[in-house]
PDB file of N, CA and C in Angstrom:
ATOM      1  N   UNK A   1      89.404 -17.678 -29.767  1.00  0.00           N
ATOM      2  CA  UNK A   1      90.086 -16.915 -30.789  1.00  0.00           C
ATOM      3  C   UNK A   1      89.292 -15.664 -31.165  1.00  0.00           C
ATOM      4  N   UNK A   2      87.950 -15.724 -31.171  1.00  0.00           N
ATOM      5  CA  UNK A   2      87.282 -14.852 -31.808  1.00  0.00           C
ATOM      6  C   UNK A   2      87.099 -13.402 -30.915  1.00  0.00           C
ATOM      7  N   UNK A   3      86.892 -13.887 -29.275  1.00  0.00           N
ATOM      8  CA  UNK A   3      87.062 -13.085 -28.290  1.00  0.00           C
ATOM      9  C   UNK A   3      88.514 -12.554 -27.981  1.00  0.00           C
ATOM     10  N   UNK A   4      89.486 -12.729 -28.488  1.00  0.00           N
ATOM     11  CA  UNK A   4      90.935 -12.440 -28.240  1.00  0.00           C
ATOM     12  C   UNK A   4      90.659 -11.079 -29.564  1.00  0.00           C
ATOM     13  N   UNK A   5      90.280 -11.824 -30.695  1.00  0.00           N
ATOM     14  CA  UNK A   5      90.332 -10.981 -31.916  1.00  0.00           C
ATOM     15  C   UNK A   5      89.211  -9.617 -31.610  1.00  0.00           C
ATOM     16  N   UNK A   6      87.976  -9.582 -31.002  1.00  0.00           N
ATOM     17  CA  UNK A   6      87.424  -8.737 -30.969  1.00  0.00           C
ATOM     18  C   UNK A   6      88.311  -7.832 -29.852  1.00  0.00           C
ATOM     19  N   UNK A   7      88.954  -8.436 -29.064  1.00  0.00           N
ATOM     20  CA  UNK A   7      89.527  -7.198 -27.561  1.00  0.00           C
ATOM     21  C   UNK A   7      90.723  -6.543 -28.628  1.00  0.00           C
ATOM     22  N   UNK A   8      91.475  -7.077 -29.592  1.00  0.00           N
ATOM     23  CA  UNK A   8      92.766  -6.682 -30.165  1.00  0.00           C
ATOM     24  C   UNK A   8      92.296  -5.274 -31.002  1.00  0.00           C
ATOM     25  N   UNK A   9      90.965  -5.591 -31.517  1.00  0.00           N
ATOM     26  CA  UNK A   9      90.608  -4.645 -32.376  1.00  0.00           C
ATOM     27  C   UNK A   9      89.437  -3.967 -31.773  1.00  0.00           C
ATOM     28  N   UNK A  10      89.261  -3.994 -30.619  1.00  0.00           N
ATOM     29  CA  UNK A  10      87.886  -2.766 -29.619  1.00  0.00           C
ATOM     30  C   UNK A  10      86.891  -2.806 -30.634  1.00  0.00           C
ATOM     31  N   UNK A  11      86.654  -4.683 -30.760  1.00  0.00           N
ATOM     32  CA  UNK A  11      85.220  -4.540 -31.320  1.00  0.00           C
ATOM     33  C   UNK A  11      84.294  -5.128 -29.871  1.00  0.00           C
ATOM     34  N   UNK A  12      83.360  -4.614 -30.155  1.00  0.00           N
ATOM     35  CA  UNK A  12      81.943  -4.718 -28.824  1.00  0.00           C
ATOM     36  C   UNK A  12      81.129  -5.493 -29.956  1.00  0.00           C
ATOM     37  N   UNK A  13      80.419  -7.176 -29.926  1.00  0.00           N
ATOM     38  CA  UNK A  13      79.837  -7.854 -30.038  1.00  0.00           C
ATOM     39  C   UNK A  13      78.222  -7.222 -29.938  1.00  0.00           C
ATOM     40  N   UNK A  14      77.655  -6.930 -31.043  1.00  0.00           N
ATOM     41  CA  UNK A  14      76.352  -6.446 -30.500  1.00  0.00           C
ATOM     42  C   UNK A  14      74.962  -7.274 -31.500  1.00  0.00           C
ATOM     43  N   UNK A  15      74.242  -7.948 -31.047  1.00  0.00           N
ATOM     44  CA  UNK A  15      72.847  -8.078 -31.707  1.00  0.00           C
ATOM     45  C   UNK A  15      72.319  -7.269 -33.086  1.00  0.00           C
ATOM     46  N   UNK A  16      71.980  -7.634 -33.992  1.00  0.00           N
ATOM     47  CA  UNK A  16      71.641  -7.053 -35.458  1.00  0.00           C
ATOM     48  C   UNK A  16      70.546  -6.265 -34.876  1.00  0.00           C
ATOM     49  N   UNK A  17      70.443  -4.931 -35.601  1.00  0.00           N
ATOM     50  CA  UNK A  17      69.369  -4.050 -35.289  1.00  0.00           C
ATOM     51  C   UNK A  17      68.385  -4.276 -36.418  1.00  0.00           C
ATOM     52  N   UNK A  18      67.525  -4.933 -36.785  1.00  0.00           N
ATOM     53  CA  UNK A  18      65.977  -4.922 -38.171  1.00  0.00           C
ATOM     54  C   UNK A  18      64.962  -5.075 -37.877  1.00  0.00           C
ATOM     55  N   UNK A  19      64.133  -4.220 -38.532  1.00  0.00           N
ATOM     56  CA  UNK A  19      62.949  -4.400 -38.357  1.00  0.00           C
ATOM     57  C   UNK A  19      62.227  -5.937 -38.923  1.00  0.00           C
ATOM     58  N   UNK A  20      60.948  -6.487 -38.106  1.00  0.00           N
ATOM     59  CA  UNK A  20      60.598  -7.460 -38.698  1.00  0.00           C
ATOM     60  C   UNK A  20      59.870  -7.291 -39.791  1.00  0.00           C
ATOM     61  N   UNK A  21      59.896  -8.055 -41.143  1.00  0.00           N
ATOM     62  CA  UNK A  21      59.539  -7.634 -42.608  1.00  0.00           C
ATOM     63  C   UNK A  21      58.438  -9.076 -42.399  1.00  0.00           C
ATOM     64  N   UNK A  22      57.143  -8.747 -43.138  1.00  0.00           N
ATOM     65  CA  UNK A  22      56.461  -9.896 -43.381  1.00  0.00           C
ATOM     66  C   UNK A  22      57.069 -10.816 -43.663  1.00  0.00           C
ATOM     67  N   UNK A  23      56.640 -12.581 -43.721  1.00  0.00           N
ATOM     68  CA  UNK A  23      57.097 -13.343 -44.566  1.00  0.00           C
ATOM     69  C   UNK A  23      56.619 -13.386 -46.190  1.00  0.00           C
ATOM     70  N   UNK A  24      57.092 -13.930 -46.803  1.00  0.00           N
ATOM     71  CA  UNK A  24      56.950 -14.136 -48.262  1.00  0.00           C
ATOM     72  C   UNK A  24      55.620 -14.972 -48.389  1.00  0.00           C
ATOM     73  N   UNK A  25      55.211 -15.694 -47.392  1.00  0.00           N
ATOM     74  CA  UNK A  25      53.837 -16.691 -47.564  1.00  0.00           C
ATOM     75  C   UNK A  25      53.587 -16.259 -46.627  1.00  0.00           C
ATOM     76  N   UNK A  26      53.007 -15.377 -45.988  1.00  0.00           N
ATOM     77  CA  UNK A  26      52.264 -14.763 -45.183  1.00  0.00           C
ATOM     78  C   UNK A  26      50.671 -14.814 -45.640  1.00  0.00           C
ATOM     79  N   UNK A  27      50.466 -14.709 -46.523  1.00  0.00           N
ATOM     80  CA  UNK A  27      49.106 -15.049 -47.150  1.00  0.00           C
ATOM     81  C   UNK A  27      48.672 -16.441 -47.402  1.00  0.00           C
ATOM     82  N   UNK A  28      49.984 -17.360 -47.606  1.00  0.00           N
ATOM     83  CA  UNK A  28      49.696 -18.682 -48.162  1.00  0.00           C
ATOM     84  C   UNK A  28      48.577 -19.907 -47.421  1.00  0.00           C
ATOM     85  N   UNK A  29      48.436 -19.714 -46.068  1.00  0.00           N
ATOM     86  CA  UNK A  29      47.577 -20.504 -45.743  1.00  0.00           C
ATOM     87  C   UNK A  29      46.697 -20.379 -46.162  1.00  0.00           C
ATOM     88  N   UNK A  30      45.663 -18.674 -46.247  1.00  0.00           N
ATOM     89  CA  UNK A  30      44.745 -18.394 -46.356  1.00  0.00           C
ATOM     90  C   UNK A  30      44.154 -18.714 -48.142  1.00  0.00           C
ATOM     91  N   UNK A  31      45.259 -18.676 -48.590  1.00  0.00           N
ATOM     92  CA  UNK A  31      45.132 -19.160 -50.147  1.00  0.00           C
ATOM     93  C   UNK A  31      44.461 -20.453 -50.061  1.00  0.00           C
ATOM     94  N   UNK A  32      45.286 -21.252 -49.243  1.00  0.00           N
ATOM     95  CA  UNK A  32      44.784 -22.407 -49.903  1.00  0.00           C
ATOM     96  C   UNK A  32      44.064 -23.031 -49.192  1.00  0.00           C
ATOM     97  N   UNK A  33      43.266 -22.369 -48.020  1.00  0.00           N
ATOM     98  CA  UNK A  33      42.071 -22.839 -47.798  1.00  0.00           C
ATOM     99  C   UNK A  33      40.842 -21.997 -48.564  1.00  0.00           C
ATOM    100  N   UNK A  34      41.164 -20.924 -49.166  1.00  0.00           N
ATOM    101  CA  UNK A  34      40.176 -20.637 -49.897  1.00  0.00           C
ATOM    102  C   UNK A  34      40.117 -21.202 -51.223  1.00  0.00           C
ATOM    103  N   UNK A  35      41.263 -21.981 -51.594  1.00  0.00           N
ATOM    104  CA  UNK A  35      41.110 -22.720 -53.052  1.00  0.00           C
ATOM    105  C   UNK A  35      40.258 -23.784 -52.808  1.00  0.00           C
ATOM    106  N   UNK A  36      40.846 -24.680 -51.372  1.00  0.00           N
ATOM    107  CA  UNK A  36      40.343 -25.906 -50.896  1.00  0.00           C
ATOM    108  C   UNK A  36      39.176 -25.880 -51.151  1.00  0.00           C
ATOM    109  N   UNK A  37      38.107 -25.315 -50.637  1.00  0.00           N
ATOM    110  CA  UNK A  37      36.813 -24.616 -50.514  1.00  0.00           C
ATOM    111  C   UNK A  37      36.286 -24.767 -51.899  1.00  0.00           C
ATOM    112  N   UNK A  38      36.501 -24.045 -52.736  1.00  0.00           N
ATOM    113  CA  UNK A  38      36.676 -23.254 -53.878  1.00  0.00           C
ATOM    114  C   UNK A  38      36.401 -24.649 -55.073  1.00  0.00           C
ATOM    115  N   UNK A  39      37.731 -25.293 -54.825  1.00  0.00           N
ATOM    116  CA  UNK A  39      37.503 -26.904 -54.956  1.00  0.00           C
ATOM    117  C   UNK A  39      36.591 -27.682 -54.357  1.00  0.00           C
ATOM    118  N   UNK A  40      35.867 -27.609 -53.457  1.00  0.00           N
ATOM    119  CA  UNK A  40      35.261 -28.421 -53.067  1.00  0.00           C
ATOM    120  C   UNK A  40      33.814 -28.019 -53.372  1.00  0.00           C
ATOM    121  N   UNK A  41      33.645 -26.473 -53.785  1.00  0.00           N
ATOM    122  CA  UNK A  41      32.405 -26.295 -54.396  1.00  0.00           C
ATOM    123  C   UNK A  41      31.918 -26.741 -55.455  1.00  0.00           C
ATOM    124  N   UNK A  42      33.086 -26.347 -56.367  1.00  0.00           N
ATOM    125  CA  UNK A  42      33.290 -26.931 -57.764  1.00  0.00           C
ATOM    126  C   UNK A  42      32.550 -28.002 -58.094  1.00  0.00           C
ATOM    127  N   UNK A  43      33.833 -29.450 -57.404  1.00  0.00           N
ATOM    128  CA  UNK A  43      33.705 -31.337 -57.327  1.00  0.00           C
ATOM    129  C   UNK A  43      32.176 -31.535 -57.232  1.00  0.00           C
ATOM    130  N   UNK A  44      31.395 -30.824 -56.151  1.00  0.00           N
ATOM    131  CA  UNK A  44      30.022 -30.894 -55.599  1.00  0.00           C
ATOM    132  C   UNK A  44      30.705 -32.641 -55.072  1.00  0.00           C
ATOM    133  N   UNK A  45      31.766 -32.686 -54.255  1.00  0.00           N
ATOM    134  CA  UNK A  45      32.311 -33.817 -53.616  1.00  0.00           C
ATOM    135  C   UNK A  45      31.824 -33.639 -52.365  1.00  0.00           C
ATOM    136  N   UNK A  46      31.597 -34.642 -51.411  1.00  0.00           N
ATOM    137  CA  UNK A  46      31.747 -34.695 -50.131  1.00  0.00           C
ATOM    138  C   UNK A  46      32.570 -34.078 -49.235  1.00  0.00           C
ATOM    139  N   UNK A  47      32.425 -33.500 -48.399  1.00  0.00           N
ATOM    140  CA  UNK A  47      33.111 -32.783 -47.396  1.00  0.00           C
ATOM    141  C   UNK A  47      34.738 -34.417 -46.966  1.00  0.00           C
ATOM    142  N   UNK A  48      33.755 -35.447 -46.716  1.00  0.00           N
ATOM    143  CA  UNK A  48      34.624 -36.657 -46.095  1.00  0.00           C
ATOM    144  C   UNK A  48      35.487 -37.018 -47.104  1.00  0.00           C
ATOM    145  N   UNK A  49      34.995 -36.533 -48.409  1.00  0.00           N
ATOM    146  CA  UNK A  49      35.791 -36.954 -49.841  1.00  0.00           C
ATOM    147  C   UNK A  49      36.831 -36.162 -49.449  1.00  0.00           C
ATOM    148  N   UNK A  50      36.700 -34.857 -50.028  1.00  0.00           N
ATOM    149  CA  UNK A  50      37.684 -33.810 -49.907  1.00  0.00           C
ATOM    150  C   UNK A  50      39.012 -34.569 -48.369  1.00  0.00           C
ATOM    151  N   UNK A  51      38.241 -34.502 -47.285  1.00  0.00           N
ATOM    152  CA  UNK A  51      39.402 -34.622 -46.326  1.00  0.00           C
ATOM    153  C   UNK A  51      39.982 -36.400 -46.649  1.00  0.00           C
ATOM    154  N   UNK A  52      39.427 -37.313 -47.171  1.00  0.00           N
ATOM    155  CA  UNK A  52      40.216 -37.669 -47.223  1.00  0.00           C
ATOM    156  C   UNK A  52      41.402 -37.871 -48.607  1.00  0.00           C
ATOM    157  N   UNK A  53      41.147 -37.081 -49.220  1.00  0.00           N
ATOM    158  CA  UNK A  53      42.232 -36.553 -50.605  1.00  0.00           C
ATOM    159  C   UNK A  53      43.049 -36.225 -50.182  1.00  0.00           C
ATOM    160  N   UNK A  54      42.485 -34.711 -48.994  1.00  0.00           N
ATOM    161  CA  UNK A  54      44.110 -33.859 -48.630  1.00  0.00           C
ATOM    162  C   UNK A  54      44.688 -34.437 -47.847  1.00  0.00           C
ATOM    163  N   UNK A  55      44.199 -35.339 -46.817  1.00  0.00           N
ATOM    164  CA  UNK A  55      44.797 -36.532 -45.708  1.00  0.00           C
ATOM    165  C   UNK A  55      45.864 -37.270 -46.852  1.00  0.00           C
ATOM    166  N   UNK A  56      45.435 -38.113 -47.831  1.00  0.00           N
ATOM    167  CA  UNK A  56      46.558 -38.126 -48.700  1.00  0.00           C
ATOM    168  C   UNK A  56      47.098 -37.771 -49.242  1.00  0.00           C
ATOM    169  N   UNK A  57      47.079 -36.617 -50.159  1.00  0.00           N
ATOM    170  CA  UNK A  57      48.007 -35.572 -50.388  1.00  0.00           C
ATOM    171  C   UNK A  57      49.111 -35.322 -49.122  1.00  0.00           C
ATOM    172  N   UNK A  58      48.457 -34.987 -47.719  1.00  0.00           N
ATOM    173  CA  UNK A  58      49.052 -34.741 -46.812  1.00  0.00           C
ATOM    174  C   UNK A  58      50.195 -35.964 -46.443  1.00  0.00           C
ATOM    175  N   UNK A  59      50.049 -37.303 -46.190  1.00  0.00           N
ATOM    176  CA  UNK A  59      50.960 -38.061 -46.415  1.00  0.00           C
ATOM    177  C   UNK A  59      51.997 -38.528 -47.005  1.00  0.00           C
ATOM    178  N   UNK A  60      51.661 -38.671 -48.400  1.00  0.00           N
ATOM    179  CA  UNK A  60      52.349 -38.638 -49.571  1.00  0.00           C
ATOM    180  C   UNK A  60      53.465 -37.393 -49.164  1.00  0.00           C
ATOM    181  N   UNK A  61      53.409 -36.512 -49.359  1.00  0.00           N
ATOM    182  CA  UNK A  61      54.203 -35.211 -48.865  1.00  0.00           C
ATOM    183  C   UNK A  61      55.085 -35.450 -47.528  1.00  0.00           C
ATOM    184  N   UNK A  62      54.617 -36.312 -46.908  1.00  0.00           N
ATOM    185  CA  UNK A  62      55.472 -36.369 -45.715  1.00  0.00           C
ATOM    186  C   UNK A  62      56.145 -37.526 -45.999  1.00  0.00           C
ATOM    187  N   UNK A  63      56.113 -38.215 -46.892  1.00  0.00           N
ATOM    188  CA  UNK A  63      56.528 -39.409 -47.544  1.00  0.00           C
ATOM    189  C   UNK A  63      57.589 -39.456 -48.231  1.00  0.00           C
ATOM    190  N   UNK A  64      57.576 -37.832 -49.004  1.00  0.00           N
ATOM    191  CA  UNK A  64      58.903 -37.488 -49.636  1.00  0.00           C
ATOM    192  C   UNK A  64      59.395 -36.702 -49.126  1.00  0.00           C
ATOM    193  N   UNK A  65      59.261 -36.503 -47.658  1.00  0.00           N
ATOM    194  CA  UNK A  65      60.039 -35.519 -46.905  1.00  0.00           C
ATOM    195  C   UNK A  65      60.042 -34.121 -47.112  1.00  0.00           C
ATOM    196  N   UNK A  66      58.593 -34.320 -47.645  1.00  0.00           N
ATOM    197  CA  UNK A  66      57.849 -32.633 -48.072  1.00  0.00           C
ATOM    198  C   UNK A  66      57.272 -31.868 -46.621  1.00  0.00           C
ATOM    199  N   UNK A  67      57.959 -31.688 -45.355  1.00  0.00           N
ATOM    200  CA  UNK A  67      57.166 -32.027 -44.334  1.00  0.00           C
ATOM    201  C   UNK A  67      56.658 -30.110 -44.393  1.00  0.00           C
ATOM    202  N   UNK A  68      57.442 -29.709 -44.727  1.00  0.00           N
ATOM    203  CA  UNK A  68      56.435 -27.942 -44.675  1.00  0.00           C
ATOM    204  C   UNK A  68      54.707 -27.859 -45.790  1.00  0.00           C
ATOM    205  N   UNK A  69      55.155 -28.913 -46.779  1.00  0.00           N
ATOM    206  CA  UNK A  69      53.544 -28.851 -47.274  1.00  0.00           C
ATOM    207  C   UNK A  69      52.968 -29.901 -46.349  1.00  0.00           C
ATOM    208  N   UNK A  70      53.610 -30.907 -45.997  1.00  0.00           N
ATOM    209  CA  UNK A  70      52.297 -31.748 -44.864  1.00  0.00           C
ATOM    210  C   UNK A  70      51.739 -31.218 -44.025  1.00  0.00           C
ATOM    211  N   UNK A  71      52.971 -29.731 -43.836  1.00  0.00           N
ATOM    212  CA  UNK A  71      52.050 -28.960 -42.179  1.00  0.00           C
ATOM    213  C   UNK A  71      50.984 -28.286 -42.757  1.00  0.00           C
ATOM    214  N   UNK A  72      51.063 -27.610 -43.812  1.00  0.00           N
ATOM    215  CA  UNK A  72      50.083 -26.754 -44.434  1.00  0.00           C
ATOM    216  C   UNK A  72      48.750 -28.031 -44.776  1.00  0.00           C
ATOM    217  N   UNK A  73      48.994 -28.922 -45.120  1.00  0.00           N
ATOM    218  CA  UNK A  73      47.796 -30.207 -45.353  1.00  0.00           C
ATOM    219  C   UNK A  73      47.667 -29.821 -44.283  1.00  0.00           C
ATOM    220  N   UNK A  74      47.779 -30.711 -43.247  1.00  0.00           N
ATOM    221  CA  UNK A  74      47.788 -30.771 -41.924  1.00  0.00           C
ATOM    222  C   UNK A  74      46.514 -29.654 -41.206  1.00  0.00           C
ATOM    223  N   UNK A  75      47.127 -28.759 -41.464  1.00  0.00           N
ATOM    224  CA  UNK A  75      46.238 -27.099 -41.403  1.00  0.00           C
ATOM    225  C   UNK A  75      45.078 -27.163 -41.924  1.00  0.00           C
ATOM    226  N   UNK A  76      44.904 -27.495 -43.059  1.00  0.00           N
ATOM    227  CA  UNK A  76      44.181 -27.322 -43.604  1.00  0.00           C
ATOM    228  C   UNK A  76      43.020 -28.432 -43.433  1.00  0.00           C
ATOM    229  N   UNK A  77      43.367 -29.455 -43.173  1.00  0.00           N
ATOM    230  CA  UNK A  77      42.675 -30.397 -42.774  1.00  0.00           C
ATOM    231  C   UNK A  77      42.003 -30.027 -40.903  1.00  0.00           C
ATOM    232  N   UNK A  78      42.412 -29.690 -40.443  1.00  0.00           N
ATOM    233  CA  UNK A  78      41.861 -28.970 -39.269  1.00  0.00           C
ATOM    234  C   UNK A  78      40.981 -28.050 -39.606  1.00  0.00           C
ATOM    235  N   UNK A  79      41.221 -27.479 -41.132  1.00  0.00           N
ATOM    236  CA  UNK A  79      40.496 -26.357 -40.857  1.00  0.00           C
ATOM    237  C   UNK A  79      39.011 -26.419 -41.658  1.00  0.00           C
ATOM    238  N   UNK A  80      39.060 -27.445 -42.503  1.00  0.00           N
ATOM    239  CA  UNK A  80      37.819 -28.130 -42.866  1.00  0.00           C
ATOM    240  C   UNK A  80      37.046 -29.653 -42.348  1.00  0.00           C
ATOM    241  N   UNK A  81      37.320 -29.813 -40.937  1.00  0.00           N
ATOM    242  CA  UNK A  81      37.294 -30.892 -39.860  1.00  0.00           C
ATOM    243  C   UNK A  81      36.275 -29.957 -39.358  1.00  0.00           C
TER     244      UNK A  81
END
């Protein structure tokens, strides 16, 4: 139908022309491994403490089907591993 409707009216089907715009959390990882940190200077906690908090934090989150903050745990836990 849609191809009948574009030939009736000499429309040509073409790809959106935009430029790519940052994302909105484009910064956000970097946030919150510098909070992580930041926090973990603070606690004067264990490095093994800390990972295993955000390991649960990180679960919990995937628990309620929070799975875009588990990836960011996730991340972040790699990135203080």
């Amino acid at each position: 139908y849609q191809i009948e409707f574009n030939k009736k009216h000499g429309i040509k089907p073409a790809p959106i022309q935009k430029e790519v715009r940052p994302s909105l959390f484009a910064g956000y990882k970097k946030i919150s491994k510098e909070l992580a940190i930041a926090k973990f200077k603070d606690d004067k906690r264990s490095l093994e403490e800390l990972r295993k908090e955000v390991e649960a934090e990180m679960l919990a989150e995937a628990a309620n089907l929070n799975f875009e903050r588990a990836a960011e745990l996730r991340d972040l836990l790699k990135t203080i591993s």
